[in-house]
N, C-alpha and C. Protein backbone atom coordinates (compact mmCIF):
# COMPACT_ATOMS: atom_id res chain seq x y z
N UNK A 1 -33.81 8.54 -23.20
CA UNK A 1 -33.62 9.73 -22.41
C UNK A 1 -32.48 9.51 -21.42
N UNK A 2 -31.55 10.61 -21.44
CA UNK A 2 -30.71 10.56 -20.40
C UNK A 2 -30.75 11.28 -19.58
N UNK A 3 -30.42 10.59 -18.24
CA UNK A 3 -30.25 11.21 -17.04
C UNK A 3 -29.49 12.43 -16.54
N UNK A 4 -29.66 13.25 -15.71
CA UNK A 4 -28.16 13.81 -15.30
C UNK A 4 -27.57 12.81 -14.20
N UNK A 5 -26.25 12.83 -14.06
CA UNK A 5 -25.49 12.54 -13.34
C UNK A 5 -24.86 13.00 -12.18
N UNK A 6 -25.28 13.12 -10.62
CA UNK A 6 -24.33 13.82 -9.94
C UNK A 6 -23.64 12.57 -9.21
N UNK A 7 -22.65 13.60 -8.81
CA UNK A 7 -21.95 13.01 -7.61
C UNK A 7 -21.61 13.21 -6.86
N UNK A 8 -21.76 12.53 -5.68
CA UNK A 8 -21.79 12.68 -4.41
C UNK A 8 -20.34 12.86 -3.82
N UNK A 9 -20.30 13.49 -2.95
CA UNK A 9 -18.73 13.59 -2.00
C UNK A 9 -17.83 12.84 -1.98
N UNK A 10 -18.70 11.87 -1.26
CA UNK A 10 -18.01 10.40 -0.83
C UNK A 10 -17.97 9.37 -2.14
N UNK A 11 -18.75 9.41 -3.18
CA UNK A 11 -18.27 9.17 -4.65
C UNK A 11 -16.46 10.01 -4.94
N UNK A 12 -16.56 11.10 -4.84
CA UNK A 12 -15.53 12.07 -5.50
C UNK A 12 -14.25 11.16 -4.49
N UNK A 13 -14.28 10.99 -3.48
CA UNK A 13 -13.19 11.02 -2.36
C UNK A 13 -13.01 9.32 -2.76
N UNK A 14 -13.85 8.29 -2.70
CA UNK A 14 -13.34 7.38 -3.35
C UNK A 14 -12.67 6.74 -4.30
N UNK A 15 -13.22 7.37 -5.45
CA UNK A 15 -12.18 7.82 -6.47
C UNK A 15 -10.86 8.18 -6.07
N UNK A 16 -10.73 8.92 -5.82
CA UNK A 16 -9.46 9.59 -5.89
C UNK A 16 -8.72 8.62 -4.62
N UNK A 17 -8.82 8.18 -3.98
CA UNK A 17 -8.24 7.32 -2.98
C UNK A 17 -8.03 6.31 -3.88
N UNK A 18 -8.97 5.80 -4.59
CA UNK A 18 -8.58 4.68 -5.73
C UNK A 18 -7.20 4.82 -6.64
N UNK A 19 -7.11 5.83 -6.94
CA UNK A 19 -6.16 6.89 -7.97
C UNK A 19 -4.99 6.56 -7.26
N UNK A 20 -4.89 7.21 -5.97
CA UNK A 20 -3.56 7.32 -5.22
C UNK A 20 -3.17 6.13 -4.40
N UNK A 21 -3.91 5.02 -5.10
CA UNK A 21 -3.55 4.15 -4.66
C UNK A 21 -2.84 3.01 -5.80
N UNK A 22 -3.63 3.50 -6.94
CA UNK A 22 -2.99 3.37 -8.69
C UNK A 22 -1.37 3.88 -8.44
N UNK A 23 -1.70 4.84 -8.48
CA UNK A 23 -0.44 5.97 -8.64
C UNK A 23 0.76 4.85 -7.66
N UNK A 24 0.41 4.48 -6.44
CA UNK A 24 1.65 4.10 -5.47
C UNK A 24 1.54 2.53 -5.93
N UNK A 25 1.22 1.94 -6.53
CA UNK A 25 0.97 0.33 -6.40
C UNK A 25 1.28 0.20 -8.05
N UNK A 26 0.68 0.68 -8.54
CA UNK A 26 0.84 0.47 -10.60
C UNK A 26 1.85 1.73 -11.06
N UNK A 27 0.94 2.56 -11.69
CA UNK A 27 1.54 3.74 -12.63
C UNK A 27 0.42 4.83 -12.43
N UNK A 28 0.79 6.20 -13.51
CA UNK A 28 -0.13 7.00 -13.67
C UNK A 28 -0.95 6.58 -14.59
N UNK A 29 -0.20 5.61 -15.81
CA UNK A 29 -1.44 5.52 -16.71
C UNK A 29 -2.24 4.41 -16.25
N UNK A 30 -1.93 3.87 -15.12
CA UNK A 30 -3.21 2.67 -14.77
C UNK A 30 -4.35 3.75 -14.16
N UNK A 31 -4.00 4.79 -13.10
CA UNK A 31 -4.69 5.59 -12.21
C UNK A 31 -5.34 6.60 -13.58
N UNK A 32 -4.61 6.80 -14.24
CA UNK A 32 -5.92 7.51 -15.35
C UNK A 32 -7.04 6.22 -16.94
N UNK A 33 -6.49 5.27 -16.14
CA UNK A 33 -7.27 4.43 -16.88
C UNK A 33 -8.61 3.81 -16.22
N UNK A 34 -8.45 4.08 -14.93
CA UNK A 34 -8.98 3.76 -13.97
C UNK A 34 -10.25 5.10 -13.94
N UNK A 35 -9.63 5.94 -13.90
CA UNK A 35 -10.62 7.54 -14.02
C UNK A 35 -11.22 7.55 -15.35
N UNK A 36 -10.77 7.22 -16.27
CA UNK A 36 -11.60 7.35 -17.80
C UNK A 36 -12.75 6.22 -17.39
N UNK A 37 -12.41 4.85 -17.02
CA UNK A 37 -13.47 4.19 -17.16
C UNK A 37 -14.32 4.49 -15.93
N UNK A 38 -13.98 4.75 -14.75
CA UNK A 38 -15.57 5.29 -14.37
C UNK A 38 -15.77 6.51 -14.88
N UNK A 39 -15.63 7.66 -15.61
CA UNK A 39 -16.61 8.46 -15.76
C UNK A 39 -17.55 7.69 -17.10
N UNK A 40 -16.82 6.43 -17.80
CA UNK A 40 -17.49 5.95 -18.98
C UNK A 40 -18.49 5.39 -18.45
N UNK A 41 -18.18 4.75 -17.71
CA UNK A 41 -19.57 4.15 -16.83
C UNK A 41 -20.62 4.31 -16.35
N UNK A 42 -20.04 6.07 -15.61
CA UNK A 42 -21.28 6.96 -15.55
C UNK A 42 -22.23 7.48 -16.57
N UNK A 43 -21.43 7.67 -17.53
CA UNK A 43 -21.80 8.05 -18.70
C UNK A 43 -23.03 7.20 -19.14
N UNK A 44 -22.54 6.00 -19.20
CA UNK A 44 -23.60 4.84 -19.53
C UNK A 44 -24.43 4.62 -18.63
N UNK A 45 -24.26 4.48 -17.62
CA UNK A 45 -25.75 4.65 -16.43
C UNK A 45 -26.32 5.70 -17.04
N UNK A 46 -26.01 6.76 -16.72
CA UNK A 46 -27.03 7.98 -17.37
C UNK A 46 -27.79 7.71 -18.21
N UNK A 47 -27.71 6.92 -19.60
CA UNK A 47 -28.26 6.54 -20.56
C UNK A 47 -29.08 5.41 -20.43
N UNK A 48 -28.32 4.31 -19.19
CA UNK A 48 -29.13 2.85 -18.81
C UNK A 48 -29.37 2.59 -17.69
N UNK A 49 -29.77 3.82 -16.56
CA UNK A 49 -30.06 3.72 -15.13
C UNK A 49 -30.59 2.53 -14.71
N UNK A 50 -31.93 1.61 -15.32
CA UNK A 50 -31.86 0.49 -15.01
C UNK A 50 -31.21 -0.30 -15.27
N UNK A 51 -30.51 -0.48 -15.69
CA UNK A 51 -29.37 -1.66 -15.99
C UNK A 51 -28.67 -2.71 -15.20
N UNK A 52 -28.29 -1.30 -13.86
CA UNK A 52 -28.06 -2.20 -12.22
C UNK A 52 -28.71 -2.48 -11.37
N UNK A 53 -28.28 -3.77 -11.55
CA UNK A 53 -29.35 -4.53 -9.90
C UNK A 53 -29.59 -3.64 -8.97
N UNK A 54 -30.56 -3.62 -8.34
CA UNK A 54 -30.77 -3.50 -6.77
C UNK A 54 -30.28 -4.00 -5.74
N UNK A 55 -29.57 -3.39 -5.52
CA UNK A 55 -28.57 -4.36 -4.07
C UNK A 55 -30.21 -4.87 -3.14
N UNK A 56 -29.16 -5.81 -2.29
CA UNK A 56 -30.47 -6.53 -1.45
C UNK A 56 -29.38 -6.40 0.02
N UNK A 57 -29.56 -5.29 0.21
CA UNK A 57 -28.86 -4.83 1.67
C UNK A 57 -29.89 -4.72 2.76
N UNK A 58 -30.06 -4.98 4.31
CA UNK A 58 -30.60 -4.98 4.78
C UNK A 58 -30.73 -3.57 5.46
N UNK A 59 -29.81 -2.78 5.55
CA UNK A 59 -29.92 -1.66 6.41
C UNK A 59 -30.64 -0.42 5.54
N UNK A 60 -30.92 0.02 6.12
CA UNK A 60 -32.55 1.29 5.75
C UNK A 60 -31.75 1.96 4.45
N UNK A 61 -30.64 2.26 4.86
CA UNK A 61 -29.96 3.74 4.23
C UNK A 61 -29.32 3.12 2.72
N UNK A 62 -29.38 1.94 2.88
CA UNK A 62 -28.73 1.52 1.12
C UNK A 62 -29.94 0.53 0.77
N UNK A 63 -31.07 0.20 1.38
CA UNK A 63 -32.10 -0.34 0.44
C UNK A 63 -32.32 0.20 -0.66
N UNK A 64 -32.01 1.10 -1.37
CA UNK A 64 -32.79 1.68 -2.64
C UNK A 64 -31.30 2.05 -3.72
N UNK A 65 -30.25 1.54 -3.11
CA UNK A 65 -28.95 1.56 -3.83
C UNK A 65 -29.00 0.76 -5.10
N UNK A 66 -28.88 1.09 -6.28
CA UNK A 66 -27.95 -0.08 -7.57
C UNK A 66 -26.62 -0.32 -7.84
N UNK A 67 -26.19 -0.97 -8.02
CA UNK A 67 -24.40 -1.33 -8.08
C UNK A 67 -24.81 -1.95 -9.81
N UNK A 68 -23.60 -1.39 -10.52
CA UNK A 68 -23.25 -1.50 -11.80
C UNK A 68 -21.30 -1.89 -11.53
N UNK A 69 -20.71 -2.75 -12.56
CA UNK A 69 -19.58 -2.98 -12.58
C UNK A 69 -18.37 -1.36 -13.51
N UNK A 70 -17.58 -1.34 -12.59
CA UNK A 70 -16.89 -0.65 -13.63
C UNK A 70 -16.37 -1.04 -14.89
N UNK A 71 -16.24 -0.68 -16.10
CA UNK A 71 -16.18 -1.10 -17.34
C UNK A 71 -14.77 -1.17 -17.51
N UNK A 72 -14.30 -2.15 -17.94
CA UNK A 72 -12.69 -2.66 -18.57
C UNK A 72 -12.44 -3.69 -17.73
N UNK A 73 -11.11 -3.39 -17.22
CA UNK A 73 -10.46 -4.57 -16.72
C UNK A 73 -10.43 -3.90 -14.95
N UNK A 74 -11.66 -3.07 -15.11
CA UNK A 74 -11.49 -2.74 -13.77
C UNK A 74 -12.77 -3.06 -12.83
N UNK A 75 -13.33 -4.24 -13.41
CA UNK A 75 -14.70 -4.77 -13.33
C UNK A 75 -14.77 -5.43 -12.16
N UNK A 76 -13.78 -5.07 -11.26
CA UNK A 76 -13.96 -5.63 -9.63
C UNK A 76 -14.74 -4.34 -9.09
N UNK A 77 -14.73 -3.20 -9.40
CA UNK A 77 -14.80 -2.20 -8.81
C UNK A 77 -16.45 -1.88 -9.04
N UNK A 78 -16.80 -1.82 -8.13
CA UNK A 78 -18.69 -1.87 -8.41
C UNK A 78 -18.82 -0.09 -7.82
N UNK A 79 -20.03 0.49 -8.43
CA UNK A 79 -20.30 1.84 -8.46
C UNK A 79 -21.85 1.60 -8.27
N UNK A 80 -21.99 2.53 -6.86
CA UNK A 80 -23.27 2.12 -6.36
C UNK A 80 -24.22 3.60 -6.23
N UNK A 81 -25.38 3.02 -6.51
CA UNK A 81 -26.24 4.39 -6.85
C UNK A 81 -27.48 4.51 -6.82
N UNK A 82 -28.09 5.58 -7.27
CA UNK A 82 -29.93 5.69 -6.98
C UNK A 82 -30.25 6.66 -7.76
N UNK A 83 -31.47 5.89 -8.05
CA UNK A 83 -31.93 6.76 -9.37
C UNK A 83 -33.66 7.36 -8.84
N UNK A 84 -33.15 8.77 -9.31
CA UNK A 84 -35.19 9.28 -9.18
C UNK A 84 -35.17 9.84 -10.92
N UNK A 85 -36.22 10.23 -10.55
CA UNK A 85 -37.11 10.83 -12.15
C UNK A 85 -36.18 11.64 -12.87
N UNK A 86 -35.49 11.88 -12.33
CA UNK A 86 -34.44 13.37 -13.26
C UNK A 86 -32.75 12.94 -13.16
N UNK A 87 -32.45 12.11 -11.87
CA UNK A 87 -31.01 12.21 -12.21
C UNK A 87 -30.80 10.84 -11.82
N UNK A 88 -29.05 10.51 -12.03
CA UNK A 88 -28.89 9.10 -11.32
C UNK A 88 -27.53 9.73 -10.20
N UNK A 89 -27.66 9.34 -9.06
CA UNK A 89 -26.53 10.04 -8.21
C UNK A 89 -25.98 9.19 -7.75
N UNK A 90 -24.60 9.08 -8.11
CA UNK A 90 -23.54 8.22 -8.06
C UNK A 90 -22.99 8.76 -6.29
N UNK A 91 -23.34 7.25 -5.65
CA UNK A 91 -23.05 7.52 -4.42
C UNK A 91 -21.34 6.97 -3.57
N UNK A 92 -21.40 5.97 -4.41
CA UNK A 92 -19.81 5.70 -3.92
C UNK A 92 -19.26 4.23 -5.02
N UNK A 93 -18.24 4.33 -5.20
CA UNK A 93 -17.37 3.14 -5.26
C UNK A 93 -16.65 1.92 -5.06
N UNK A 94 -16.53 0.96 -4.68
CA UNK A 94 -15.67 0.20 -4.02
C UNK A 94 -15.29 -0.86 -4.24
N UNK A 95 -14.39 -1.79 -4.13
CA UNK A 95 -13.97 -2.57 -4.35
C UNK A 95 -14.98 -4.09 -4.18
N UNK A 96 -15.54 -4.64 -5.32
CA UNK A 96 -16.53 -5.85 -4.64
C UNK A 96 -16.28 -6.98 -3.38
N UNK A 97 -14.94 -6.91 -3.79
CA UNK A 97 -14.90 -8.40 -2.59
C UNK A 97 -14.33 -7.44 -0.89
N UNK A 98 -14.72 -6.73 -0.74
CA UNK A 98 -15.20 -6.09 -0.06
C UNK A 98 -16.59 -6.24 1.17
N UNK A 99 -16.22 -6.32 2.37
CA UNK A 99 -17.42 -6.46 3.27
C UNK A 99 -18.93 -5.15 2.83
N UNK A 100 -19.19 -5.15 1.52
CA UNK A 100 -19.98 -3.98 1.39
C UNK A 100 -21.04 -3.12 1.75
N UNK A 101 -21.94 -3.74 2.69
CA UNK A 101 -23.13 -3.16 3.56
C UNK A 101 -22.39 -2.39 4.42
N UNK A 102 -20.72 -2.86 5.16
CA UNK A 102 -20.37 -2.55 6.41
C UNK A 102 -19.82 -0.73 5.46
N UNK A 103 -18.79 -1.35 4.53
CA UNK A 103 -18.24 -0.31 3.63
C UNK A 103 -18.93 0.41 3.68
N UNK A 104 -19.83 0.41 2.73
CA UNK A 104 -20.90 1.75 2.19
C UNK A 104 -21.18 2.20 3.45
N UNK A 105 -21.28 2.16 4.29
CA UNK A 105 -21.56 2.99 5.47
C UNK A 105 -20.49 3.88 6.10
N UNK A 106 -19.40 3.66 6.32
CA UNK A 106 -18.40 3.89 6.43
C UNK A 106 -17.71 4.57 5.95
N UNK A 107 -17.08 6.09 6.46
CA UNK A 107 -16.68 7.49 5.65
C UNK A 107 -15.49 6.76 4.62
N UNK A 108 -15.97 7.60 3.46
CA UNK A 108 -14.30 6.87 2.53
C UNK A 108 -13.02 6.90 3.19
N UNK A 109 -12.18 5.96 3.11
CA UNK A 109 -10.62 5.77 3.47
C UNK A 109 -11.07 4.86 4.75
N UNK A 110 -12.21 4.84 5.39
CA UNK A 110 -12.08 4.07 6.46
C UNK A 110 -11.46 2.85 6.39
N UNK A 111 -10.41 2.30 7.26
CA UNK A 111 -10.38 1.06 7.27
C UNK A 111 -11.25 0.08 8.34
């Protein structure tokens, strides 16, 4: 059984900060290679919601988060999320080696 998939704001806005950051640093076709494989990813959560660990974060608001790797060669990029009975909602993106408890809290683009 598959899930639906939403996504969240601050999912959408990460992304795309990811993109325009493809776009100025690589090419367009890295920044749309980059967009095919997370929606593939999503795709596949939907189908394997358990699949990703349970983060082991201490703060209230991401205890119940899973992080899955993005698929290809873009497998630094972890996609973090929560799953109930009906959907899996893709909450944000980010780079792993990344301070990530502080991140995930933190409006996208923050530095």
């Amino acid at each position: 059984m598959s899930l639906a998939v939403r996504i969240a704001s601050e999912f959408h806005q990460d992304v795309a900060l990811q993109i325009q950051w493809y776009l100025l640093h690589a090419n367009a076709q890295v920044a749309g290679d980059y967009a095919d494989a997370v929606d593939a990813t999503l795709e596949f959560l939907g189908r394997f919601p358990e699949l990703g660990p349970h983060c082991r974060f201490s703060h209230p608001e991401l205890r119940d988060l899973r992080q899955f790797r993005v698929g290809g060669s873009f497998d630094r990029h972890q996609i973090f999320y929560r799953v109930t009975a009906s959907e899996l909602i893709a909450v944000r993106t980010l780079h792993g080696a990344r301070d990530l408890p502080r991140r995930l809290l933190d409006p996208p683009g923050a530095e």
